[in-house]
C-alpha atoms as a PDB file:
ATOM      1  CA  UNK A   1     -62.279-142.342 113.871  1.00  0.00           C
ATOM      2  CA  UNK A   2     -61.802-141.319 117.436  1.00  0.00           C
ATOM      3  CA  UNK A   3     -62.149-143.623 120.827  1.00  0.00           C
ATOM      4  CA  UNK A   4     -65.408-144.004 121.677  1.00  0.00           C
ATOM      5  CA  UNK A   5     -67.305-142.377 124.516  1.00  0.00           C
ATOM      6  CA  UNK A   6     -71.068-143.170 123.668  1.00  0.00           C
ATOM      7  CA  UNK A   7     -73.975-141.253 126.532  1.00  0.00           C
ATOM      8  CA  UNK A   8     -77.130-142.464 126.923  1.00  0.00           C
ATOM      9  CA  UNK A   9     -79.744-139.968 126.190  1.00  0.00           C
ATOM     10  CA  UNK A  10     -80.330-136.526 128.048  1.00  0.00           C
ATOM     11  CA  UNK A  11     -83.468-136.259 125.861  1.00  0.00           C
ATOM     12  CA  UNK A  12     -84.873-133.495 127.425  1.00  0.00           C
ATOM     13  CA  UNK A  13     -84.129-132.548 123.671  1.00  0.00           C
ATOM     14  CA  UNK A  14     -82.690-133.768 120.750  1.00  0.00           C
ATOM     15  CA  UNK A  15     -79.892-131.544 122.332  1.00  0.00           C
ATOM     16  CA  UNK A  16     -78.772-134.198 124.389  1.00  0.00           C
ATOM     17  CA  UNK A  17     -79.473-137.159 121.850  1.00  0.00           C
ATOM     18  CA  UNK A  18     -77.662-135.024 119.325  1.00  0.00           C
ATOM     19  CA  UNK A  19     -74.228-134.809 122.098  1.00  0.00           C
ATOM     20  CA  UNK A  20     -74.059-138.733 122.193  1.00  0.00           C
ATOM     21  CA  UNK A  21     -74.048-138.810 118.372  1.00  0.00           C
ATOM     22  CA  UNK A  22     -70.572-137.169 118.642  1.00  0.00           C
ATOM     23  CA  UNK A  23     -69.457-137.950 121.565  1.00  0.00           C
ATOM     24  CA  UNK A  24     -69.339-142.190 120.053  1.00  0.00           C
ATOM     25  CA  UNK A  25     -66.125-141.093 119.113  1.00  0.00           C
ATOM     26  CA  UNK A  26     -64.117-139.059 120.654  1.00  0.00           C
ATOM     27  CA  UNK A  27     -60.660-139.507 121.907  1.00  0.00           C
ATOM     28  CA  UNK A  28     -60.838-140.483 125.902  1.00  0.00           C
ATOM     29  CA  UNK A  29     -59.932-136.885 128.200  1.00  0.00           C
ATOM     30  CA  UNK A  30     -60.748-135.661 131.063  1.00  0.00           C
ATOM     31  CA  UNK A  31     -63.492-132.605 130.976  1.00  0.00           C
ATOM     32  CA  UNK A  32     -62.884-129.503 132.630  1.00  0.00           C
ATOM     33  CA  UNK A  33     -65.468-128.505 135.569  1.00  0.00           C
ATOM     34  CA  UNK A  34     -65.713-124.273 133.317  1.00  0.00           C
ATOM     35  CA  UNK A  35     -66.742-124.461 129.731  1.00  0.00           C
ATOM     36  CA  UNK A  36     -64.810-121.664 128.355  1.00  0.00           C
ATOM     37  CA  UNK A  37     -67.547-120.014 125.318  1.00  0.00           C
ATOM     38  CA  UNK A  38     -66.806-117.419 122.890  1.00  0.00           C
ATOM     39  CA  UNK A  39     -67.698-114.285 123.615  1.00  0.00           C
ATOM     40  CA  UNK A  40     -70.991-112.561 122.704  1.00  0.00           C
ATOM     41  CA  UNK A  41     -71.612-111.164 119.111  1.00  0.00           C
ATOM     42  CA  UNK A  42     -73.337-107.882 118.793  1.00  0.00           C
ATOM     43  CA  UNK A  43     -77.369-107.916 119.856  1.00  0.00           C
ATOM     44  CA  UNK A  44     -79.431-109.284 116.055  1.00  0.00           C
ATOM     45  CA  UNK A  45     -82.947-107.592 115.040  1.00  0.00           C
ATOM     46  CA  UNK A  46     -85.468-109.961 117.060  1.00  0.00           C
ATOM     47  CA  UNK A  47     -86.637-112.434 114.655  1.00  0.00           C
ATOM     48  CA  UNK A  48     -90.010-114.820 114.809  1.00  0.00           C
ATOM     49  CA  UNK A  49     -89.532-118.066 116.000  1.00  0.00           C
ATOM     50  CA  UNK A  50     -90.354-120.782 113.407  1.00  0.00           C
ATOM     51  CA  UNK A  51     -91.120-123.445 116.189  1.00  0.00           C
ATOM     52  CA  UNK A  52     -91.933-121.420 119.067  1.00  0.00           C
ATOM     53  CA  UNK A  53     -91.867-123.218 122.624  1.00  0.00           C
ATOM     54  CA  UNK A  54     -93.516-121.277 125.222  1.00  0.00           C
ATOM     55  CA  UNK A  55     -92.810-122.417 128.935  1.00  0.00           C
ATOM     56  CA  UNK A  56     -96.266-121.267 129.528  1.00  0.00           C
ATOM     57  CA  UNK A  57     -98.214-124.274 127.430  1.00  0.00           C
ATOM     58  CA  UNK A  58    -100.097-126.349 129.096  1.00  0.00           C
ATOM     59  CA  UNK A  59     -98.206-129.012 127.693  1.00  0.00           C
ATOM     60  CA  UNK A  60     -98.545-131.541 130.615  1.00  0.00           C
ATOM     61  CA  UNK A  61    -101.300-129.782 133.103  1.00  0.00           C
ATOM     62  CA  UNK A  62     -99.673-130.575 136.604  1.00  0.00           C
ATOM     63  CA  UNK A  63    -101.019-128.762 139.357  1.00  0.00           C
ATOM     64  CA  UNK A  64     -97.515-130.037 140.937  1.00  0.00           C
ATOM     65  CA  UNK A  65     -95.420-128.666 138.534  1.00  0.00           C
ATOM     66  CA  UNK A  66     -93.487-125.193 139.451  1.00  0.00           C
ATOM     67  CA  UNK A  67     -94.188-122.037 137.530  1.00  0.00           C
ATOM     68  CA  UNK A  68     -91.613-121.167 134.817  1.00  0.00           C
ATOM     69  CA  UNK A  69     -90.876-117.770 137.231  1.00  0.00           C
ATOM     70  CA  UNK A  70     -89.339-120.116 139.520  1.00  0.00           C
ATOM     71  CA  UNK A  71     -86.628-121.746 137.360  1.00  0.00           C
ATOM     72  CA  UNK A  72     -83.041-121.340 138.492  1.00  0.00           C
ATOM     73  CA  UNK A  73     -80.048-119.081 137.146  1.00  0.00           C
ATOM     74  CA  UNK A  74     -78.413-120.657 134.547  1.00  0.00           C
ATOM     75  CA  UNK A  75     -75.446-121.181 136.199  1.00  0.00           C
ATOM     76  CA  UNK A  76     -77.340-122.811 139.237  1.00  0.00           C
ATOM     77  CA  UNK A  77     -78.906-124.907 137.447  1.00  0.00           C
ATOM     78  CA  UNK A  78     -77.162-128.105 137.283  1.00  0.00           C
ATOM     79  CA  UNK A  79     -78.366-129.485 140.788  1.00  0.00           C
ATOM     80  CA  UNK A  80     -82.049-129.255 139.699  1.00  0.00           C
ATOM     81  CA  UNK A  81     -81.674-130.427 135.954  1.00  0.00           C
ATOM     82  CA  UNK A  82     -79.480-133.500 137.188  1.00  0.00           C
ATOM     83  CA  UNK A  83     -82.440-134.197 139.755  1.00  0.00           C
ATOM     84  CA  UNK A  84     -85.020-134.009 136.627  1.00  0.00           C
ATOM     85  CA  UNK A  85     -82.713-136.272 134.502  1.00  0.00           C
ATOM     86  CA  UNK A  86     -81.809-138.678 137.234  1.00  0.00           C
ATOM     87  CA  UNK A  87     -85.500-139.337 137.000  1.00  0.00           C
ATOM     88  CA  UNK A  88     -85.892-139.795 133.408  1.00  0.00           C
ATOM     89  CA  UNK A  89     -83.002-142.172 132.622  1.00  0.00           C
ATOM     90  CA  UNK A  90     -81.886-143.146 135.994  1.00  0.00           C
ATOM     91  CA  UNK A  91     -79.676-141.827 138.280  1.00  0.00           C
ATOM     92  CA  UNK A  92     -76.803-144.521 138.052  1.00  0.00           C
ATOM     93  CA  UNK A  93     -76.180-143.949 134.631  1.00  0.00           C
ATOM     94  CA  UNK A  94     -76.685-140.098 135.242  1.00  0.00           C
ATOM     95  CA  UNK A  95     -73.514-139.935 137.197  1.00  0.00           C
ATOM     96  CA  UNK A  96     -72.032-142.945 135.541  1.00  0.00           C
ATOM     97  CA  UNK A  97     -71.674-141.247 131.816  1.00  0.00           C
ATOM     98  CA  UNK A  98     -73.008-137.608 132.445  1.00  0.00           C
ATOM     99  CA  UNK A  99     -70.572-134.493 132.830  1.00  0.00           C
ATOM    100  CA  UNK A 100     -73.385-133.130 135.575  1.00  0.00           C
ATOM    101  CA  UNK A 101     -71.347-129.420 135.375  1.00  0.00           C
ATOM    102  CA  UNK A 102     -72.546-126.974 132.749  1.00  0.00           C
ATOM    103  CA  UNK A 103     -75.058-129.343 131.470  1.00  0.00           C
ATOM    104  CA  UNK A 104     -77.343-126.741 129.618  1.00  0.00           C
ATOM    105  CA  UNK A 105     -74.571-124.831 128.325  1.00  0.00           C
ATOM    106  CA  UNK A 106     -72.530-128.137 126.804  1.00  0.00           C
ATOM    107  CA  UNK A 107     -76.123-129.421 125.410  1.00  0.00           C
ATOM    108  CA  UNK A 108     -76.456-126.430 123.752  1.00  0.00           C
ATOM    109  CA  UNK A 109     -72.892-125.603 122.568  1.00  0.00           C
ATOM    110  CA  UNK A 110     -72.688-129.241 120.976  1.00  0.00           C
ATOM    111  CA  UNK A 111     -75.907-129.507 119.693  1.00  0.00           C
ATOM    112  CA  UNK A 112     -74.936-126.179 117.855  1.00  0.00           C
ATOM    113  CA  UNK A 113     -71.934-127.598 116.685  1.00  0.00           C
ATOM    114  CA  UNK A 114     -73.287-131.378 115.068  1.00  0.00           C
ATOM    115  CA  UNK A 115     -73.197-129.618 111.332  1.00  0.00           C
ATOM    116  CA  UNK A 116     -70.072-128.459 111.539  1.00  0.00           C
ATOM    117  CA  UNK A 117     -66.519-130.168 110.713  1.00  0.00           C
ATOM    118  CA  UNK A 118     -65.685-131.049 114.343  1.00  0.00           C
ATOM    119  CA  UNK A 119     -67.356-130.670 117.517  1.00  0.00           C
ATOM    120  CA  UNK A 120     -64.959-128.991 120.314  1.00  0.00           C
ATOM    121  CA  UNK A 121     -64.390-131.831 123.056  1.00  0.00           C
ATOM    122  CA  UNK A 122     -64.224-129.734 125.589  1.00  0.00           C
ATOM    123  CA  UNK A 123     -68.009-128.657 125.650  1.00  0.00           C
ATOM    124  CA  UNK A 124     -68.946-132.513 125.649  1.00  0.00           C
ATOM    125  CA  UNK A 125     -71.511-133.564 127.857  1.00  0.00           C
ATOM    126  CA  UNK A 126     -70.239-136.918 128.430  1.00  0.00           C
ATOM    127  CA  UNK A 127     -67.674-138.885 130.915  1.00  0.00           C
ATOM    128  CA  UNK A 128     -65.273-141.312 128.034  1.00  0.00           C
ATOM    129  CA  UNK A 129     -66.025-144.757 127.685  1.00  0.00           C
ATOM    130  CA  UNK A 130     -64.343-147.576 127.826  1.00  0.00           C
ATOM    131  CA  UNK A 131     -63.137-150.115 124.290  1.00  0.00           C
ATOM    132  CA  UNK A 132     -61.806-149.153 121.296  1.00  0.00           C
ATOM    133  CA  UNK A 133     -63.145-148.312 118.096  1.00  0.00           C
ATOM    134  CA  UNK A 134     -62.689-151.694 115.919  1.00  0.00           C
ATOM    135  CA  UNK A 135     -61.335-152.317 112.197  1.00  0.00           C
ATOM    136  CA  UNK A 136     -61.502-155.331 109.786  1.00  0.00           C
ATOM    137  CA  UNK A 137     -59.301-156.130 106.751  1.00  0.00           C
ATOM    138  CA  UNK A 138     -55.560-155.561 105.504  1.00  0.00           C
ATOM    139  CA  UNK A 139     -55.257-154.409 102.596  1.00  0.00           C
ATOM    140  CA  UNK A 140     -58.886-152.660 102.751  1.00  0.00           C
ATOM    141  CA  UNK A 141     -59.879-151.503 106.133  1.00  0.00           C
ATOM    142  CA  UNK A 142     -63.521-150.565 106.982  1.00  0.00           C
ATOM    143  CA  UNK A 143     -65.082-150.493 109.892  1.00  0.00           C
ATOM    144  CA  UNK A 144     -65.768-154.064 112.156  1.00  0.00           C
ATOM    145  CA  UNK A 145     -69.937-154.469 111.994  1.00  0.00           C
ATOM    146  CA  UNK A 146     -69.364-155.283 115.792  1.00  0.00           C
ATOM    147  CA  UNK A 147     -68.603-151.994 116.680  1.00  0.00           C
ATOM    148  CA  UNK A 148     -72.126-151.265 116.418  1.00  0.00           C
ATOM    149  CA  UNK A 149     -72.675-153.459 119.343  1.00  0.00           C
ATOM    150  CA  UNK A 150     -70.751-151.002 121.683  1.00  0.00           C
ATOM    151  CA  UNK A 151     -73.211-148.475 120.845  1.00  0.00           C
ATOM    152  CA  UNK A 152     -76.185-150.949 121.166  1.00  0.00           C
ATOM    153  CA  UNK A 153     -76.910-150.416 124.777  1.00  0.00           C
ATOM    154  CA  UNK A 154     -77.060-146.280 124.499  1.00  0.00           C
ATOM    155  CA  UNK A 155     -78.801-146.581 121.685  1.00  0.00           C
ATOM    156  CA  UNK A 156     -81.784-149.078 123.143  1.00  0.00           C
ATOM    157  CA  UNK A 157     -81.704-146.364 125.864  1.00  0.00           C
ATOM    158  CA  UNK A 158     -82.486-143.391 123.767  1.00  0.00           C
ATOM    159  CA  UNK A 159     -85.090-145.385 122.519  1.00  0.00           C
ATOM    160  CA  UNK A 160     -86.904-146.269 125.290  1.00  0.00           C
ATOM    161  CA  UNK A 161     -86.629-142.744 126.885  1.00  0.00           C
ATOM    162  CA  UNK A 162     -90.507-141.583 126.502  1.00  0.00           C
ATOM    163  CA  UNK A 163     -90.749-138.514 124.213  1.00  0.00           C
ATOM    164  CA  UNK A 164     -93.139-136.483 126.160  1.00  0.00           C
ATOM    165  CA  UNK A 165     -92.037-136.664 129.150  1.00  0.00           C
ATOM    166  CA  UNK A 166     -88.190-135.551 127.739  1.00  0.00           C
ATOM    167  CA  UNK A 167     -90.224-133.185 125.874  1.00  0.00           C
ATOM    168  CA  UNK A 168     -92.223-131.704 128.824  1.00  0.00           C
ATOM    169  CA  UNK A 169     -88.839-131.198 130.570  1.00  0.00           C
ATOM    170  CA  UNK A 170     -87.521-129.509 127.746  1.00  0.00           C
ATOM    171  CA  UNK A 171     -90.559-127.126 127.630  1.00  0.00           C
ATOM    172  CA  UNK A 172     -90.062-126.719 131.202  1.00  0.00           C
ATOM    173  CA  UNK A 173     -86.284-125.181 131.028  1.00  0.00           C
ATOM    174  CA  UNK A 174     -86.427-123.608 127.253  1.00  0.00           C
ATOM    175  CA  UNK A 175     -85.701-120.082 128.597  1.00  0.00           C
ATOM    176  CA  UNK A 176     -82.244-121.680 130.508  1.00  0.00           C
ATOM    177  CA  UNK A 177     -81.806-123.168 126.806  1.00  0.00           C
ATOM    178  CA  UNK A 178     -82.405-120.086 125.149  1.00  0.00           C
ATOM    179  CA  UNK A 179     -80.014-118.421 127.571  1.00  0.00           C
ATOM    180  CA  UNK A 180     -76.829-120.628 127.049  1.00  0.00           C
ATOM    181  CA  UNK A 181     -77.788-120.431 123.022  1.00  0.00           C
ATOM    182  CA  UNK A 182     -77.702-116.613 123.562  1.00  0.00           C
ATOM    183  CA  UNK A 183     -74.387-116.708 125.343  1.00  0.00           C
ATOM    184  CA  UNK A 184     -73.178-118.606 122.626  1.00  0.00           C
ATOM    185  CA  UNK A 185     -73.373-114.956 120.651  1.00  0.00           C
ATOM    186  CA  UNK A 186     -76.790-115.945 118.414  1.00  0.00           C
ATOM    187  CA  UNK A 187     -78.508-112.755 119.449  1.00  0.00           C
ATOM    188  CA  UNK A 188     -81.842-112.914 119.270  1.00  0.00           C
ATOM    189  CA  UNK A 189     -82.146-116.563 117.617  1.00  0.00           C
ATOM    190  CA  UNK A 190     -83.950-119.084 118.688  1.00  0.00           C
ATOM    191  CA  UNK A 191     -82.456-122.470 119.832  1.00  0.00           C
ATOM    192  CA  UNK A 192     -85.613-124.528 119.135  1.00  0.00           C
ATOM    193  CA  UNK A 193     -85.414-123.675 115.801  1.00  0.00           C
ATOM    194  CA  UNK A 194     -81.748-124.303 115.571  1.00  0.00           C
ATOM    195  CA  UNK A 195     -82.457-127.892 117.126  1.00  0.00           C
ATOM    196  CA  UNK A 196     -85.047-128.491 114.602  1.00  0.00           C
ATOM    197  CA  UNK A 197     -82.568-127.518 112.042  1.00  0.00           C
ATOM    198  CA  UNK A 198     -80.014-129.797 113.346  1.00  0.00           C
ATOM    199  CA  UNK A 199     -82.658-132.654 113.764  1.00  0.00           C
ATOM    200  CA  UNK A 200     -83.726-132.350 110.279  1.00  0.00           C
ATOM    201  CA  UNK A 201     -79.715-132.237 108.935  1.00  0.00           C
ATOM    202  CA  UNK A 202     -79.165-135.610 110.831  1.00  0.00           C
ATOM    203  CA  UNK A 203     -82.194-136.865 109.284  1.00  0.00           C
ATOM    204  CA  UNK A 204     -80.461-136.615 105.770  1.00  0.00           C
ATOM    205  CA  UNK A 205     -77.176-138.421 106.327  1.00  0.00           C
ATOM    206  CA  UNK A 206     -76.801-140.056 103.461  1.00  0.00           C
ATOM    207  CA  UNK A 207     -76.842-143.844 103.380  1.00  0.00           C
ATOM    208  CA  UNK A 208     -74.207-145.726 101.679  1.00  0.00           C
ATOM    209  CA  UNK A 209     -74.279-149.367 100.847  1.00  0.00           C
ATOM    210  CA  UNK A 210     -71.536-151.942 101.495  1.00  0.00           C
ATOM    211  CA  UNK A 211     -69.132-151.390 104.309  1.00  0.00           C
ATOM    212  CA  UNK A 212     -67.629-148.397 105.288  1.00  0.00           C
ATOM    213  CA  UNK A 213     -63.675-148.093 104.225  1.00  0.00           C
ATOM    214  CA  UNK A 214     -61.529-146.389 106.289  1.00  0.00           C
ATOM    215  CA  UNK A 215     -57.992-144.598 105.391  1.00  0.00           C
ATOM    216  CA  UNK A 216     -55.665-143.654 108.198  1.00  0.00           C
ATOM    217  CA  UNK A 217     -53.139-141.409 106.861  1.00  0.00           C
ATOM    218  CA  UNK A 218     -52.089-139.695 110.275  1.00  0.00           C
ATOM    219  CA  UNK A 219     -53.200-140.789 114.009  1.00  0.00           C
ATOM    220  CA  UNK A 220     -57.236-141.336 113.183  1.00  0.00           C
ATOM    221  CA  UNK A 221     -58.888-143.416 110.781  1.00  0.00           C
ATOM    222  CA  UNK A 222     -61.358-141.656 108.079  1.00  0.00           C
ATOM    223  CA  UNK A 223     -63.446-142.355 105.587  1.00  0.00           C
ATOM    224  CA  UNK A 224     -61.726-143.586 102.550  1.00  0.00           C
ATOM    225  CA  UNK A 225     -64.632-141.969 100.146  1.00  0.00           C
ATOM    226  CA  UNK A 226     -63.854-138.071 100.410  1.00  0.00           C
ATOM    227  CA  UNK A 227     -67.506-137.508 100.214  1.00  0.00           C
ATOM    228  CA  UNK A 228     -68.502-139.572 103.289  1.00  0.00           C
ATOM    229  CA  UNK A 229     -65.433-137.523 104.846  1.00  0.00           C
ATOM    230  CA  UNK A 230     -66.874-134.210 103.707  1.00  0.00           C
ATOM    231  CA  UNK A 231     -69.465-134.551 105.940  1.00  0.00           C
ATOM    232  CA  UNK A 232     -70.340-132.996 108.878  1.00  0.00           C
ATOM    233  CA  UNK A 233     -69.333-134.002 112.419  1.00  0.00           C
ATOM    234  CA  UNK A 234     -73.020-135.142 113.003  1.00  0.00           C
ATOM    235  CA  UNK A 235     -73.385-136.902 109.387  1.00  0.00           C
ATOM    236  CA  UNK A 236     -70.155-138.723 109.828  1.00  0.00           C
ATOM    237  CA  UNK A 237     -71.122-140.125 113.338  1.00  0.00           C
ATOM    238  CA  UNK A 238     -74.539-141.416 112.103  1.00  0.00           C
ATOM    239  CA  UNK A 239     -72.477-143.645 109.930  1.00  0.00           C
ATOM    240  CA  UNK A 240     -69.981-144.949 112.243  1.00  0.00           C
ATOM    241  CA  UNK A 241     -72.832-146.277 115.006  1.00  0.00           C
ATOM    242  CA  UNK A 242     -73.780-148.901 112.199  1.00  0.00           C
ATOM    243  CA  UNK A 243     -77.064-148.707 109.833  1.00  0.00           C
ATOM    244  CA  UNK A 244     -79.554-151.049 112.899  1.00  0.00           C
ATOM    245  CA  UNK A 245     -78.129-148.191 115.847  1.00  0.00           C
ATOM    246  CA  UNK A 246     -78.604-145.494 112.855  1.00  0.00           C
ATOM    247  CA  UNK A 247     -82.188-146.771 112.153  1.00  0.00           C
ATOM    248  CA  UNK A 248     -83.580-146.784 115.672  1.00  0.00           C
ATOM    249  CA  UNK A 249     -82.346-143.285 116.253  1.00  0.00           C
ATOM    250  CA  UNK A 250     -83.180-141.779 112.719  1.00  0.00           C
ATOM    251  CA  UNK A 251     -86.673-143.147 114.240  1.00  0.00           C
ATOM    252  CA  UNK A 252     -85.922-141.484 117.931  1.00  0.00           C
ATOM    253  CA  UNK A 253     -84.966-138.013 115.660  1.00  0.00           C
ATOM    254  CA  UNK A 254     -88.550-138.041 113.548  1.00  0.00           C
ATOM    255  CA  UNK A 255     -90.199-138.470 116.893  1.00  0.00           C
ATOM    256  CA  UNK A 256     -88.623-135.710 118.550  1.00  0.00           C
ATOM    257  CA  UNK A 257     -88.914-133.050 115.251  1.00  0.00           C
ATOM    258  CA  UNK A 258     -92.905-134.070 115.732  1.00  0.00           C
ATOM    259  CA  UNK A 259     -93.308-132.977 119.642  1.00  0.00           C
ATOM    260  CA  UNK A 260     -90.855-130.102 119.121  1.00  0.00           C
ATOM    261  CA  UNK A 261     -92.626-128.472 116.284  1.00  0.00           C
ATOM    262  CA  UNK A 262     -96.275-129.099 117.113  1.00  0.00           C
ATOM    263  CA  UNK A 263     -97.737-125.543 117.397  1.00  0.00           C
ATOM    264  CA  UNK A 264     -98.606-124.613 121.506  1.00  0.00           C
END
């Protein structure tokens, strides 16, 4: 287990929610301004979308709202999506724990990423933290249920965020979304679906009882049950926020997977 660098909530998707989940622990670094991505795979047979979002909905009927036709280029785009987050979770803690370069495409590229092994730093969305990641015991080591309380404040955050109007945002930019997932070599996949999908392999972390032992064989700590350390990137950092963070934003997650699949 990694220092800590918790984010409050972009929750203009999961995407963002998805990004602090992994980001709780990683080793403190600086982020580069150019996320370097793989290069493109060859162009997939166009496929139906299982949760289709289409910018077009009247999802939230504002006669103030811009067209989808006016949305920026991707990579223009970071000026007007910090504006729209600034507004949804404030904009001191925006530039206080955002990485406000590249924000679609490190969303994306981590939110991709939550069911694998690891998660590359590098495409993190998130400025490090400050504190350590605590222990308890000698003999036995598991992790301190105090550590949870570093997460606490993020985590009331991402809570209190209002769905719909993260949601509406979301709707708003899908085709920049869709873009950076397409850069990202997926062809002609869709990224709702693949947000879905990672919502709904959060939502069955397993949950253990009794404390959490810890092993730390080389420079990080992990899970002492090979199992627990079997898991996923995403999985594993469920279970290190603590079960009462875990709980609120298993609750945050079923929310979301109900707004994103709704038919429009």
């Amino acid at each position: 287990m990694k220092k800590a660098t918790p984010w409050i909530v972009l929750l203009l998707v999961l995407g963002g929610l998805a990004a602090w989940y992994y980001s709780a622990l990683q080793p403190t670094q600086d982020h580069p301004s150019v996320v370097t991505l793989p290069p493109a795979g060859p162009d997939l047979p166009q496929a139906q979308a299982e949760f289709p979002i289409d910018p077009l909905s009247e999802l939230v009927p504002d006669p103030d709202t811009p067209p989808p036709d006016s949305l920026p280029a991707l990579n223009e785009s970071d000026g007007e999506i910090s504006e729209q987050l600034a507004a949804l979770v404030g904009a001191e803690m925006l530039g206080s724990y955002f990485v406000l370069e590249q924000v679609i495409n490190r969303i994306v590229a981590t939110v991709d990423s939550l069911d694998s092994r690891q998660v590359a730093p590098l495409v993190l969305p998130v400025k490090p933290a400050a504190g350590t990641f605590m222990t308890q015991g000698l003999d036995t080591l598991s992790i301190h249920p105090g550590n949870a309380q570093r997460y606490a404040p993020f985590v009331r955050i991402a809570a209190t965020v209002d769905t719909a109007q993260a949601v509406e945002l979301y709707v708003r930019y899908y085709p920049l979304f869709q873009e950076a997932y397409a850069e990202l070599g997926k062809g002609d996949d869709y990224f709702n679906d693949r947000l879905v999908e990672i919502i709904d392999h959060l939502l069955a972390t397993p949950e253990p009882e009794g404390p959490l032992e810890l092993v730390k064989p080389e420079a990080v700590y992990v899970f002492a049950d090979p199992e627990l350390e079997a898991l996923s990137a995403g999985q594993k950092l469920m279970l290190r926020i603590g079960s009462s963070n875990a709980a609120v934003i298993m609750d945050k997650l079923t929310e979301l997977r109900v707004a994103l699949t709704q038919p429009r």
